[in-house]
Protein backbone atom coordinates (compact mmCIF):
# COMPACT_ATOMS: atom_id res chain seq x y z
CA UNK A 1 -0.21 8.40 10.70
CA UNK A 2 -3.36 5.84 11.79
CA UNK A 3 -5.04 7.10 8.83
CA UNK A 4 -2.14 6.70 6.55
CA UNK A 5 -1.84 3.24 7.97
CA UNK A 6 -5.57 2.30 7.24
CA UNK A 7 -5.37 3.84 3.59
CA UNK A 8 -1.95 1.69 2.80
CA UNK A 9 -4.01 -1.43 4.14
CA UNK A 10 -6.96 -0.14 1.22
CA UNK A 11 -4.12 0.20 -0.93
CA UNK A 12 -3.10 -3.43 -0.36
CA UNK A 13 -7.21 -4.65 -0.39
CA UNK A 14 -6.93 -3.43 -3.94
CA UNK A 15 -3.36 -4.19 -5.20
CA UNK A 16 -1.70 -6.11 -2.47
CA UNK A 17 2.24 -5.37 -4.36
CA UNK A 18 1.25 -1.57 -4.19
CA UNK A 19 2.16 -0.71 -0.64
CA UNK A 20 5.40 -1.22 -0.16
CA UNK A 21 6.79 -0.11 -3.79
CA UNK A 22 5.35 3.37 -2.44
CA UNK A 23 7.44 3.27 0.78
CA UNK A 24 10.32 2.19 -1.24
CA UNK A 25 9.85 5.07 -2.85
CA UNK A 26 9.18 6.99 -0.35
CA UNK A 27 12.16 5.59 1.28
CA UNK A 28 14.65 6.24 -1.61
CA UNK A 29 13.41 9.91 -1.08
CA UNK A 30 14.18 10.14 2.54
CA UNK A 31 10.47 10.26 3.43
CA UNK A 32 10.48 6.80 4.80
CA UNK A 33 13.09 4.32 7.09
CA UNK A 34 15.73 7.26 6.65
CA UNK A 35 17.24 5.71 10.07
CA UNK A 36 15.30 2.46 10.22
CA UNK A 37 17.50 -0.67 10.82
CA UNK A 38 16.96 -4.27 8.84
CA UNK A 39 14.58 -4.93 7.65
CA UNK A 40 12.69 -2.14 7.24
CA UNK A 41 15.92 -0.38 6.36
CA UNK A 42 16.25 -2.64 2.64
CA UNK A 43 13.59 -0.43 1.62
CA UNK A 44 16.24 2.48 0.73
CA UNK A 45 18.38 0.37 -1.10
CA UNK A 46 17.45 0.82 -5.43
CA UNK A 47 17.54 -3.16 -5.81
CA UNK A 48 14.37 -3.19 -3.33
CA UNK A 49 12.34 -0.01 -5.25
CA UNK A 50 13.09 -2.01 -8.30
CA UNK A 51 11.65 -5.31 -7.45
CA UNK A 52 8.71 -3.67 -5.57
CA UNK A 53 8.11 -1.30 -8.80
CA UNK A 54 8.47 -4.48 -10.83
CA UNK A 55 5.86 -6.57 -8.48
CA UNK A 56 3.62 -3.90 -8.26
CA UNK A 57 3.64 -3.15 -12.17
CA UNK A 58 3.35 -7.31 -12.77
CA UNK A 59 0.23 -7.94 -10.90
CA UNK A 60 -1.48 -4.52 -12.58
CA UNK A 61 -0.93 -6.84 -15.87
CA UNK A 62 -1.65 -10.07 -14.36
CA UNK A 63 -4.82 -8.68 -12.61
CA UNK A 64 -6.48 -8.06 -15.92
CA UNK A 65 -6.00 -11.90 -17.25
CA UNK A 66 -8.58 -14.59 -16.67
CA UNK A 67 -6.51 -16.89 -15.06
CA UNK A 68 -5.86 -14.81 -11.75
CA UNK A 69 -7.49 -15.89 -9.15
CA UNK A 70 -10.32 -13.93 -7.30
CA UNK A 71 -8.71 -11.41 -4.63
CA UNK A 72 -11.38 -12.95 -2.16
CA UNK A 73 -9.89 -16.37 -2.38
CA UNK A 74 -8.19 -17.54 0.93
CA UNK A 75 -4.58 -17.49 -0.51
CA UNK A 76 -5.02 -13.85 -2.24
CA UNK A 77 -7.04 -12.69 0.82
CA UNK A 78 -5.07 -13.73 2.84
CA UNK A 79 -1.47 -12.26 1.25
CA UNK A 80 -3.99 -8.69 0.89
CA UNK A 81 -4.48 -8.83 4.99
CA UNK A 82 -0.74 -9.58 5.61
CA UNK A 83 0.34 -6.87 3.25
CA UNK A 84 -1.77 -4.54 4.39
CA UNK A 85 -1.00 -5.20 8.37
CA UNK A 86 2.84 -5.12 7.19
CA UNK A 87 2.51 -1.59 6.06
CA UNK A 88 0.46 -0.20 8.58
CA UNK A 89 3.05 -1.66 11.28
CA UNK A 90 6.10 -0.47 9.09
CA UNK A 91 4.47 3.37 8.46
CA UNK A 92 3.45 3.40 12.11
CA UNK A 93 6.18 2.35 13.53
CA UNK A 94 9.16 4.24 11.57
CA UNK A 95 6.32 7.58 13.02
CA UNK A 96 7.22 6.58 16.11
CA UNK A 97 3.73 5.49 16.91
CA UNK A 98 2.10 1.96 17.90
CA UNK A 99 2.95 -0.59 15.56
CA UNK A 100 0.10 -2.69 16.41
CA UNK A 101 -2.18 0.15 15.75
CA UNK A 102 -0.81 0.39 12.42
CA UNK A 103 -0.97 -3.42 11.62
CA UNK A 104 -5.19 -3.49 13.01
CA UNK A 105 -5.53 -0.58 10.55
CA UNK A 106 -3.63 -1.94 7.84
CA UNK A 107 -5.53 -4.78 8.04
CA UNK A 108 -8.78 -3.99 8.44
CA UNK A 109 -8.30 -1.20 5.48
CA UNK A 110 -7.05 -4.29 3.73
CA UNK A 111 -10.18 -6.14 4.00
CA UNK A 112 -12.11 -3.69 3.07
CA UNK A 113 -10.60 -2.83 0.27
CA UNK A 114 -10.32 -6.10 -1.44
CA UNK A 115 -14.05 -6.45 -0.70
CA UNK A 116 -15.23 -2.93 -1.86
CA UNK A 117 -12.65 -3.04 -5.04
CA UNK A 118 -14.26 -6.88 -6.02
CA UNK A 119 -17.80 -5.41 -5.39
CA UNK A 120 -16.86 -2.37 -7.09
CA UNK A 121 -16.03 -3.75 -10.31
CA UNK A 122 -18.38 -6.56 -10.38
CA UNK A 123 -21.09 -4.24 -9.92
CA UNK A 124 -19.65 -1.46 -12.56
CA UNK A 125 -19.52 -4.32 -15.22
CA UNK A 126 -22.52 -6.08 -15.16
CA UNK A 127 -24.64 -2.11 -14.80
CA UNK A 128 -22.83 -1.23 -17.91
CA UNK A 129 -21.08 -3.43 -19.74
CA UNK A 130 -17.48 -2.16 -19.81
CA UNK A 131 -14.74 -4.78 -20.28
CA UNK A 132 -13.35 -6.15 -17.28
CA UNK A 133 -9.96 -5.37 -17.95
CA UNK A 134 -10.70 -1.44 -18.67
CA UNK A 135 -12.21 -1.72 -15.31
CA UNK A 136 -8.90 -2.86 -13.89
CA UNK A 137 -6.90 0.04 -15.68
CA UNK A 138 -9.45 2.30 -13.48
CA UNK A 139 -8.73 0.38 -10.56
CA UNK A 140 -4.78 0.75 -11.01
CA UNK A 141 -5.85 4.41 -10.89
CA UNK A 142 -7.58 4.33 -7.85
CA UNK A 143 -4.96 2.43 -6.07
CA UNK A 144 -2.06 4.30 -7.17
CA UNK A 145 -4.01 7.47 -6.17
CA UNK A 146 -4.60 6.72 -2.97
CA UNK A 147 -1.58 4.95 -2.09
CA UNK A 148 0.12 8.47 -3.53
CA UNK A 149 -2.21 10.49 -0.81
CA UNK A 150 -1.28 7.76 1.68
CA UNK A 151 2.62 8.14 1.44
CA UNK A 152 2.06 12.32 0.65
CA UNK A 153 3.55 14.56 3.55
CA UNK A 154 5.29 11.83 5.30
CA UNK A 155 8.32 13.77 7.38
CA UNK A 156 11.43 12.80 6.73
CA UNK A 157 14.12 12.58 9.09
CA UNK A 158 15.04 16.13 8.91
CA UNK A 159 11.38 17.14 9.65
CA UNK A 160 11.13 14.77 12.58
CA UNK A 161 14.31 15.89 14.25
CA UNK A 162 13.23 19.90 13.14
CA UNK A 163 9.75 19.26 14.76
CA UNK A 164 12.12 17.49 18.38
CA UNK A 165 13.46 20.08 18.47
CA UNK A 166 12.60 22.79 20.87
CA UNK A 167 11.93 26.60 19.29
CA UNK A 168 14.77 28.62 20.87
């Protein structure tokens, strides 16, 4: 589950509303917070996978406009490493393992990711030329992709209790 952590927070270092529309999902499907208590508990509720699938979707359009500011600025640097901890924590924790391992994960993967996502396209666009914004499209791929392999195989509750239980 560490690793899953660390990949959320890359997730988050890439597209920081990304993280926890997949464990909303995830969540809706029984995979995730099947018996977690408020807060982490909202995410099974279809109000919460809709406005995370809505934030998520809005900054994949926003991120491709000039205006947005650069994902290494304090403010959206900042919101990255606090998303990122958040769902490390939350993934972690509902596994029944440290949550503070989870959050250090979470946010270091967060860190890196913005950083290696920014360096990524920068350096894709000015060695050939492709649009920034079909760059982004490719980066919505990469983000979805691995925050798909991240959430992939979590146990839901009926694993969990399968796997506590003793073989007779």
């Amino acid at each position: 589950m560490l690793r899953r952590a660390a990949l959320l927070g890359v997730v988050a270092g890439l597209r920081s509303q990304l993280p926890f529309a997949l464990l909303a999902l995830a969540a809706r499907r029984g995979k995730f917070a099947a018996d977690a208590r408020l807060p982490l508990g909202l995410l099974r509720s279809r109000g919460v996978l809709a406005v995370c699938g809505l934030a998520a979707l809005g900054e994949q359009i926003g991120d491709k406009l000039p205006i947005v500011p650069s994902r290494l600025a304090l403010a959206p640097f900042g919101g990255r490493l606090l998303i990122g901890s958040l769902a490390g924590a939350a993934i972690c924790g509902d596994a029944g393992q440290p949550a503070v391992a989870g959050a250090l994960l979470g946010l270091a993967g967060a860190g890196a990711g913005a950083v290696a996502g920014y360096g990524a396209r920068t350096l894709l666009g000015r060695a050939t030329g492709i649009a920034d914004p079909l760059l982004g499209v490719a980066e919505d791929c990469v983000a979805v992709a691995l925050g798909l392999k991240a959430i992939a195989g979590i146990a839901g509750i009926e694993e969990r209790r399968a796997a506590a239980t003793p073989a007779r």
